[in-house]
PDB file of N, CA and C in Angstrom:
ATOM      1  N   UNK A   1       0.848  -1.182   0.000  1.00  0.00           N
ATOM      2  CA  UNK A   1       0.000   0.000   0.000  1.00  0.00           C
ATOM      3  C   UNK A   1       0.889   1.239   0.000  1.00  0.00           C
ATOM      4  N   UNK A   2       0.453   2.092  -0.831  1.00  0.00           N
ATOM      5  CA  UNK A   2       1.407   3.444  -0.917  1.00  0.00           C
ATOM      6  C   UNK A   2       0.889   4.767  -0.018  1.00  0.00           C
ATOM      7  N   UNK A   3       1.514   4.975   0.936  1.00  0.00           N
ATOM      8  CA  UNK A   3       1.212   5.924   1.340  1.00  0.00           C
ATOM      9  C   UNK A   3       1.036   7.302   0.828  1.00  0.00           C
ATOM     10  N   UNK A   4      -0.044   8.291   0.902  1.00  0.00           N
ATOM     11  CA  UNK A   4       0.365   9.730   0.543  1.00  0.00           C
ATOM     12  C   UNK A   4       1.385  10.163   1.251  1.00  0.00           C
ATOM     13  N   UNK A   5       1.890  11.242   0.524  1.00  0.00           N
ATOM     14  CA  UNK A   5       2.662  12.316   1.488  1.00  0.00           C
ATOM     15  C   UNK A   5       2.066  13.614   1.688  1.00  0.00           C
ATOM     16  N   UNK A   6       2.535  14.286   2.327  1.00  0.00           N
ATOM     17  CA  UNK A   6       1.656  15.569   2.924  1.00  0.00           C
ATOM     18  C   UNK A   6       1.813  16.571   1.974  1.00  0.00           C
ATOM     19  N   UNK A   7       1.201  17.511   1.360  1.00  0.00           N
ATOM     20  CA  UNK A   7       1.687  18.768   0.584  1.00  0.00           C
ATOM     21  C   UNK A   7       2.979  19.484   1.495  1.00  0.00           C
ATOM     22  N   UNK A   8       3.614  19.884   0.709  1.00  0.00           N
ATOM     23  CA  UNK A   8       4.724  21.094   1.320  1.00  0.00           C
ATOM     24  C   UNK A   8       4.519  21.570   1.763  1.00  0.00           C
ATOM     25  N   UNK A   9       3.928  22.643   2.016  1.00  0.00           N
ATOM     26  CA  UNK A   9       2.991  23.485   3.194  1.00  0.00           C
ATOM     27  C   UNK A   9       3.152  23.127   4.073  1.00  0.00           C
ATOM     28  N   UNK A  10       1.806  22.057   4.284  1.00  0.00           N
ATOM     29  CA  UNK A  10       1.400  21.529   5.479  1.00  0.00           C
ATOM     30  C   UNK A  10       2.968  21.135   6.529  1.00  0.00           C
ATOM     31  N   UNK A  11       3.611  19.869   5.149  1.00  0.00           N
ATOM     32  CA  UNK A  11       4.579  19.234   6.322  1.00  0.00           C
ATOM     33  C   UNK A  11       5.441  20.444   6.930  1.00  0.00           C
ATOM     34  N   UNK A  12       5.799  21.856   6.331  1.00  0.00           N
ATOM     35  CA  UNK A  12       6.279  22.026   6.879  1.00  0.00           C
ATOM     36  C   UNK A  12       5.968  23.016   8.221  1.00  0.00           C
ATOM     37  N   UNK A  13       4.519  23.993   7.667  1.00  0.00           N
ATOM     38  CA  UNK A  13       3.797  23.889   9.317  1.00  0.00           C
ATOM     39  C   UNK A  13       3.632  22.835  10.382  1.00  0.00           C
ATOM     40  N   UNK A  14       3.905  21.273   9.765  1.00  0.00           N
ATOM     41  CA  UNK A  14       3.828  20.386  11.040  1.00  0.00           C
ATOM     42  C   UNK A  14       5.588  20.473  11.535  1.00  0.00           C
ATOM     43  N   UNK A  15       6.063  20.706  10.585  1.00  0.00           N
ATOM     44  CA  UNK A  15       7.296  20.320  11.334  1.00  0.00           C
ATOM     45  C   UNK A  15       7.872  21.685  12.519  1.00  0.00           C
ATOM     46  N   UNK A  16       7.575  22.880  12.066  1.00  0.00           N
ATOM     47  CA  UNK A  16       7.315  24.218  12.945  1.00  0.00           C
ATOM     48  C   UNK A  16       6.318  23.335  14.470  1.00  0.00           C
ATOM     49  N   UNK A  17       5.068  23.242  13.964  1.00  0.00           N
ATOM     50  CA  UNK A  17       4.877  22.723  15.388  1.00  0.00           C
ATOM     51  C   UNK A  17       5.088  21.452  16.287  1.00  0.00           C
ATOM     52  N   UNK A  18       5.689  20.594  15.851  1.00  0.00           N
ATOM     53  CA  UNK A  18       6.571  19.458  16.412  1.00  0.00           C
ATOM     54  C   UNK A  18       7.931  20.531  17.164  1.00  0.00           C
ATOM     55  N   UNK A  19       8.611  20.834  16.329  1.00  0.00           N
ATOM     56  CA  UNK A  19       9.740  21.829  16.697  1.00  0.00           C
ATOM     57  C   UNK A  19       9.282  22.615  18.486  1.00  0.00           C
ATOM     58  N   UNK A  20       8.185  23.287  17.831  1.00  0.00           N
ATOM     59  CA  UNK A  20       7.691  24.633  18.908  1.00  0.00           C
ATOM     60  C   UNK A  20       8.617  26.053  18.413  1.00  0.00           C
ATOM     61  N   UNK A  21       9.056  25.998  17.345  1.00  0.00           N
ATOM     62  CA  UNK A  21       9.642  27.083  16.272  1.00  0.00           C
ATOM     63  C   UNK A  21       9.444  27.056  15.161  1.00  0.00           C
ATOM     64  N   UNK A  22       9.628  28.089  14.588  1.00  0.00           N
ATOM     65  CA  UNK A  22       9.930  27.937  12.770  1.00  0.00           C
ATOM     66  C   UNK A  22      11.306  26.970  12.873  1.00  0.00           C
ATOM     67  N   UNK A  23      11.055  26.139  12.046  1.00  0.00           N
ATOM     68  CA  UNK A  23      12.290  24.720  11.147  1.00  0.00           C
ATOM     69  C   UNK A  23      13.921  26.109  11.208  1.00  0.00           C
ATOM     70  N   UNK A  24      13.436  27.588  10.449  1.00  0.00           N
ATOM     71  CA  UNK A  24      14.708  27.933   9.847  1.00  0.00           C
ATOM     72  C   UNK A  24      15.421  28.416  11.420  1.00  0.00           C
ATOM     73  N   UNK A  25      15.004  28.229  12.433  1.00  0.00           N
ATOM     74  CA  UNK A  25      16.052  28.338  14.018  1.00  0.00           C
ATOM     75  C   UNK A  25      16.770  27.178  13.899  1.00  0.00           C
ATOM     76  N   UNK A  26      16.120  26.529  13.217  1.00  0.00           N
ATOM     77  CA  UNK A  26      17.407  25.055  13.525  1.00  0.00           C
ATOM     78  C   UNK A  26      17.866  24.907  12.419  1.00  0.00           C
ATOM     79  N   UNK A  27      17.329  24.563  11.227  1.00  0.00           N
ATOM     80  CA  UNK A  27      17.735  24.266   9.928  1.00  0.00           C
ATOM     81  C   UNK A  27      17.786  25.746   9.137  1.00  0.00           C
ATOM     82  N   UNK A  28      19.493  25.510   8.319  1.00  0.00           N
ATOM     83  CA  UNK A  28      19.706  26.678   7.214  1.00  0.00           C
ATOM     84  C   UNK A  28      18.804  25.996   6.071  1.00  0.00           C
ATOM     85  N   UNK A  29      18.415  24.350   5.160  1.00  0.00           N
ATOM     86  CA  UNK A  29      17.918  24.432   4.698  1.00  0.00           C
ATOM     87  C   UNK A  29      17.055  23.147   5.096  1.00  0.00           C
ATOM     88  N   UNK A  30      15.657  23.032   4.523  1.00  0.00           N
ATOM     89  CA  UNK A  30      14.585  21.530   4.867  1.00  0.00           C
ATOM     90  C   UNK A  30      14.262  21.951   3.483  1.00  0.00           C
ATOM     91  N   UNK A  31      13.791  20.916   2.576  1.00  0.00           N
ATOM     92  CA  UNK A  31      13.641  20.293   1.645  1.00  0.00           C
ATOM     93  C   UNK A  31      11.441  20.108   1.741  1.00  0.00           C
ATOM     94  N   UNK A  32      11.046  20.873   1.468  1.00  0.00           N
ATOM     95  CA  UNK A  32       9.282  20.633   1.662  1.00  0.00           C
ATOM     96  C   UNK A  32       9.390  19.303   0.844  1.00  0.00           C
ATOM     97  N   UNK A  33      10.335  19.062   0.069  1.00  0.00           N
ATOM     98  CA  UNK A  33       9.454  17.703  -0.975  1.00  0.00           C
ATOM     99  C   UNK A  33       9.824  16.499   0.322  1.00  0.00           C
ATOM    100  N   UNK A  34       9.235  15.358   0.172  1.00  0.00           N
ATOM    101  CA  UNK A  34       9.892  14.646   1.202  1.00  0.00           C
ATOM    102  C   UNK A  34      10.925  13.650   0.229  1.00  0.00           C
ATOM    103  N   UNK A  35      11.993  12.660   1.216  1.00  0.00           N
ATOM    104  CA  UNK A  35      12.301  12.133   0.617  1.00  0.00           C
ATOM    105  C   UNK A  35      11.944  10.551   0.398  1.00  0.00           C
ATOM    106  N   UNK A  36      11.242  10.286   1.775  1.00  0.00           N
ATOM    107  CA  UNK A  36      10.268   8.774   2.123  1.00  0.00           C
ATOM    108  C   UNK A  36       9.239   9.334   2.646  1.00  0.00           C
ATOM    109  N   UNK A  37       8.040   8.539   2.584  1.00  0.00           N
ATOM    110  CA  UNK A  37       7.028   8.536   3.008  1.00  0.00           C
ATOM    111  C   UNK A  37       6.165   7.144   3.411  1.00  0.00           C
ATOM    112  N   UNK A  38       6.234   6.960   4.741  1.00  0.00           N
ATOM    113  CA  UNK A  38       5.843   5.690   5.438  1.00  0.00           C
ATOM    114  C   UNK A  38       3.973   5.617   6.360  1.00  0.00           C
ATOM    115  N   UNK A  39       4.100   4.988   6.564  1.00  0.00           N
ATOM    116  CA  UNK A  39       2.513   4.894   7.409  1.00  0.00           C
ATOM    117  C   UNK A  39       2.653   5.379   8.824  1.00  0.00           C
ATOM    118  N   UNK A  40       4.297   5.886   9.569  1.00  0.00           N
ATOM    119  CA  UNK A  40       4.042   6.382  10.425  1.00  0.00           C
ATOM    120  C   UNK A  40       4.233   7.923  10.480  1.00  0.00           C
ATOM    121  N   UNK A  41       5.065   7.977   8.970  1.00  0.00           N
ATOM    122  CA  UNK A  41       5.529   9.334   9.070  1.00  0.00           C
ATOM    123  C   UNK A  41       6.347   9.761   7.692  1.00  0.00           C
ATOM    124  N   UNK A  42       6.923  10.760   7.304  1.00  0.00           N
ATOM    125  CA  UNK A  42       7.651  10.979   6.085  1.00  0.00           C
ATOM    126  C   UNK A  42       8.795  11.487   6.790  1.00  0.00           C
ATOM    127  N   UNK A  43       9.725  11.663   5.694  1.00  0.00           N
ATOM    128  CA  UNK A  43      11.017  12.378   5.747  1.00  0.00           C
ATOM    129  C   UNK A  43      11.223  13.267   4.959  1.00  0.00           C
ATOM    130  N   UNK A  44      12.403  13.922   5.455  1.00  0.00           N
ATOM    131  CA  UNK A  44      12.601  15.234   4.493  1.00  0.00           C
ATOM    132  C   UNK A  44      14.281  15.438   4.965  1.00  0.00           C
ATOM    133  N   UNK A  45      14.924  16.342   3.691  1.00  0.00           N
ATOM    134  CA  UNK A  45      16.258  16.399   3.830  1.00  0.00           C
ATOM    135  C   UNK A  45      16.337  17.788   4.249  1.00  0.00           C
ATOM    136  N   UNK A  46      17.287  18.089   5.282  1.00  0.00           N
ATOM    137  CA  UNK A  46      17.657  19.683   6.012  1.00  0.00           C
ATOM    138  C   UNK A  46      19.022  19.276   6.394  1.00  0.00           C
ATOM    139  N   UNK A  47      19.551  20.611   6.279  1.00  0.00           N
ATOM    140  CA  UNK A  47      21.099  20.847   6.880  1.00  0.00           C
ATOM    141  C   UNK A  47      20.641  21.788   8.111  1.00  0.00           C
ATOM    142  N   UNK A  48      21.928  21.428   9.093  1.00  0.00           N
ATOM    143  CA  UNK A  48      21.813  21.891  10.690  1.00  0.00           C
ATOM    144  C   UNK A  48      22.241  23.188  10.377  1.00  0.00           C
ATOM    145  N   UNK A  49      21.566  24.468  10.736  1.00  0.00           N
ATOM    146  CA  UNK A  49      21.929  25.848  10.571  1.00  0.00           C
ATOM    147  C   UNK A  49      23.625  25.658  11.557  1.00  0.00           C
ATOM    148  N   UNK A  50      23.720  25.279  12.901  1.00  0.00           N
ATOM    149  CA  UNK A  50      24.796  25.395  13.566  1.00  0.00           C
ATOM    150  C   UNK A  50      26.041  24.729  12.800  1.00  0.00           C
ATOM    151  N   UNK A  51      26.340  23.866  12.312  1.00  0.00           N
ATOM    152  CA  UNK A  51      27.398  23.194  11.966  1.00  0.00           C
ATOM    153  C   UNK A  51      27.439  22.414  10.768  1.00  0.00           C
ATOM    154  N   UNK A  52      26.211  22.781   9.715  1.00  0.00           N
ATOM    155  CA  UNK A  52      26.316  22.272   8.191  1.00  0.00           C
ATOM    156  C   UNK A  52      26.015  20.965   8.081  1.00  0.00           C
ATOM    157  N   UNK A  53      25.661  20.203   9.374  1.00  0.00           N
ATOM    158  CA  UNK A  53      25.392  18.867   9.000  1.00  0.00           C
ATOM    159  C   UNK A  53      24.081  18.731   7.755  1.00  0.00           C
ATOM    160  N   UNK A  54      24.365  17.536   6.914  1.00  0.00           N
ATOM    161  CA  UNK A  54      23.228  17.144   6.620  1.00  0.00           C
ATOM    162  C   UNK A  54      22.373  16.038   7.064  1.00  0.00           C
ATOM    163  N   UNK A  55      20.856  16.377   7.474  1.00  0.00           N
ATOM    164  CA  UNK A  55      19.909  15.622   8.403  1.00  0.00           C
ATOM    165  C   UNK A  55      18.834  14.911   7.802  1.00  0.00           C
ATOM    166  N   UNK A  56      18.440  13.993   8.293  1.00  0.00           N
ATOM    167  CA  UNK A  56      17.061  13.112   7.716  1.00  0.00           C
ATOM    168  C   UNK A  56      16.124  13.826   8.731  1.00  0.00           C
ATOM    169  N   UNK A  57      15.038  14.592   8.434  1.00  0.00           N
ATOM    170  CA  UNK A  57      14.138  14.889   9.666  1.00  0.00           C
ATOM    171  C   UNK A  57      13.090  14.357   9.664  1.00  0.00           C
ATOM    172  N   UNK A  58      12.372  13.507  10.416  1.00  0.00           N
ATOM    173  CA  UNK A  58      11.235  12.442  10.355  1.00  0.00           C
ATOM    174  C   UNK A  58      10.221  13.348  10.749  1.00  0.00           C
ATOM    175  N   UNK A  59       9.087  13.173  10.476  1.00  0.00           N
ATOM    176  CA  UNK A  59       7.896  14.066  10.782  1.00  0.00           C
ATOM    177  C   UNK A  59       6.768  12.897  10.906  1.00  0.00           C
ATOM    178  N   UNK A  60       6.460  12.751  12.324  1.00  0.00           N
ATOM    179  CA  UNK A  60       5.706  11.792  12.784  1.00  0.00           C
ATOM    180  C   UNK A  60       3.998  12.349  11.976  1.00  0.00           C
ATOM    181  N   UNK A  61       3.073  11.274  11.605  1.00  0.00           N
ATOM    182  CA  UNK A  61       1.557  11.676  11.418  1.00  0.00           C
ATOM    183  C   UNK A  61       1.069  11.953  12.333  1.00  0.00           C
ATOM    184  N   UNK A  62      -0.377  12.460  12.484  1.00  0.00           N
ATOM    185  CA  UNK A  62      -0.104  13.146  13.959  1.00  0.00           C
ATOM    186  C   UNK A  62      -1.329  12.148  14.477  1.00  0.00           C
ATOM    187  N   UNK A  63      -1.629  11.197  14.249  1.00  0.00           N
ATOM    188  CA  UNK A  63      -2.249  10.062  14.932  1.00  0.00           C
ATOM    189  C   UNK A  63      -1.216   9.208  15.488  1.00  0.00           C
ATOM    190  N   UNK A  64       0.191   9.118  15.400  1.00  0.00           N
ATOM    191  CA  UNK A  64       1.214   8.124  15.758  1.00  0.00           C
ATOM    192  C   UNK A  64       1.080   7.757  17.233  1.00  0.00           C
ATOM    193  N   UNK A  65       1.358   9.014  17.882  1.00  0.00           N
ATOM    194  CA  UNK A  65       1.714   9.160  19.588  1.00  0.00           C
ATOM    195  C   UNK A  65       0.205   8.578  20.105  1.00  0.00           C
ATOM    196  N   UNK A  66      -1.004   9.271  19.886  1.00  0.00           N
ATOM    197  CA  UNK A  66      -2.350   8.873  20.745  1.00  0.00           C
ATOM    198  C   UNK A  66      -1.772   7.573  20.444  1.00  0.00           C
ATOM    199  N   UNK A  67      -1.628   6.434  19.221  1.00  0.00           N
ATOM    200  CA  UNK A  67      -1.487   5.435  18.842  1.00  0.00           C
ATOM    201  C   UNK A  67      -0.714   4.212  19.823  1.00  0.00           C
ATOM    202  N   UNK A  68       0.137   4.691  19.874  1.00  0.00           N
ATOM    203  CA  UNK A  68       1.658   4.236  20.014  1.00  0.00           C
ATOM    204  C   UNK A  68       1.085   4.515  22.034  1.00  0.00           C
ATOM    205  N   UNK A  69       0.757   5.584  22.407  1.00  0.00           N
ATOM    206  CA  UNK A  69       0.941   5.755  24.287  1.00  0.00           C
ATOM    207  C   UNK A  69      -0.377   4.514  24.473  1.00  0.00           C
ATOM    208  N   UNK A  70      -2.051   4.309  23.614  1.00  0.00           N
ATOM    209  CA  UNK A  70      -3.030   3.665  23.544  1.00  0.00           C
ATOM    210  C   UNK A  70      -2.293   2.042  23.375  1.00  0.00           C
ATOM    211  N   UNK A  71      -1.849   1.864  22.560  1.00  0.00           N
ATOM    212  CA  UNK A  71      -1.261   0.653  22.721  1.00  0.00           C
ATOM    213  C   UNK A  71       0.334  -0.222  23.620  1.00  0.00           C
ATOM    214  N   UNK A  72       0.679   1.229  24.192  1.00  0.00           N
ATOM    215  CA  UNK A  72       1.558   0.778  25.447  1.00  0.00           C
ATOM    216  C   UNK A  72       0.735   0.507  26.805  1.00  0.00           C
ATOM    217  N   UNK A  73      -0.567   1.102  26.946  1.00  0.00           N
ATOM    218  CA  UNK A  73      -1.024   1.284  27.962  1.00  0.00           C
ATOM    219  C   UNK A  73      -1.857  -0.476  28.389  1.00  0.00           C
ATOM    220  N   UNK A  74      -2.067  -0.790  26.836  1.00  0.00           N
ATOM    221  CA  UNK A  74      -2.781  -1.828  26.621  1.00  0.00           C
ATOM    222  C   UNK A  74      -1.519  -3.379  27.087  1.00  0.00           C
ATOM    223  N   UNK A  75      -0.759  -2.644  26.315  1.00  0.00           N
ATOM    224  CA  UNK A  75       0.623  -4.042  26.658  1.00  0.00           C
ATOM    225  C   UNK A  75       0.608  -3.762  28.140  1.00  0.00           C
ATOM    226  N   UNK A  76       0.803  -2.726  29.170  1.00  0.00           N
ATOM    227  CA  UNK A  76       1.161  -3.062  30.232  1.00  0.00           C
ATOM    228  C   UNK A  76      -0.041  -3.121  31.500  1.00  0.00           C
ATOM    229  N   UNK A  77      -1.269  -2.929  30.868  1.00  0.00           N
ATOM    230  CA  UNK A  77      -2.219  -4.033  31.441  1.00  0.00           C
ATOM    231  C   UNK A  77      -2.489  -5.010  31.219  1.00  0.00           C
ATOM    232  N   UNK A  78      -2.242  -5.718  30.092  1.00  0.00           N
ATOM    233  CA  UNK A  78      -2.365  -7.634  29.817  1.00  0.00           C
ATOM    234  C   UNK A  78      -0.920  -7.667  31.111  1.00  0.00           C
ATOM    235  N   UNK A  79       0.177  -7.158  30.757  1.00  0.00           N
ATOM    236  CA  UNK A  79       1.500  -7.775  31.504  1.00  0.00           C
ATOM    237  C   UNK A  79       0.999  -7.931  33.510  1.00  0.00           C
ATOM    238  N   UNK A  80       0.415  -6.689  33.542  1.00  0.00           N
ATOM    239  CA  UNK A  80      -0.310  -6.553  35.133  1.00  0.00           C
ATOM    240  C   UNK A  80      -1.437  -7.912  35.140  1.00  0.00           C
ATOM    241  N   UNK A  81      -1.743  -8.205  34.179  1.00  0.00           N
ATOM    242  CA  UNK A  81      -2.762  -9.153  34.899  1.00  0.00           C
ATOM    243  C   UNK A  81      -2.390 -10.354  34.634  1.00  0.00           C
ATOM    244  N   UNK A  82      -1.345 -10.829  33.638  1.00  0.00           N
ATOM    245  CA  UNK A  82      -0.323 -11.905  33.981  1.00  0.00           C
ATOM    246  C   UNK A  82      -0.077 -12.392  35.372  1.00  0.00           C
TER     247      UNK A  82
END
């Protein structure tokens, strides 16, 4: 199954609010196109404004976490009633 990816825009208003900044405080450049796009999340290419690295930045969907804390909560009540 092929996942969509997000328009440019969007991912990169999500990635501003994942951050809790605009992307360009951290990154000199992010890439809106992505370069993967998965069922939990896409990627995108940015260099580190501080020291030129180049970065993979993952941008979680934003159903992942409810997902992911809902089904830890679930593993460690079957484990409690073990």
């Amino acid at each position: 199954m092929k996942v969509p990816s997000f328009p440019g825009d969007v991912a990169m208003a999500l990635i501003d609010e994942e951050l809790g900044q605009p992307w360009q405080n951290i990154y000199s450049e992010l890439s809106p196109s992505r370069v993967a796009a998965a069922s939990l999340g896409q990627v995108h290419k940015g260099r580190v404004k501080e020291n030129g690295d180049l970065v993979a930045v993952k941008e979680w969907r934003s159903f992942v976490l409810e997902t992911v804390t809902v089904d830890l909560s679930i593993i460690r009540n079957l484990g409690l009633a073990l």
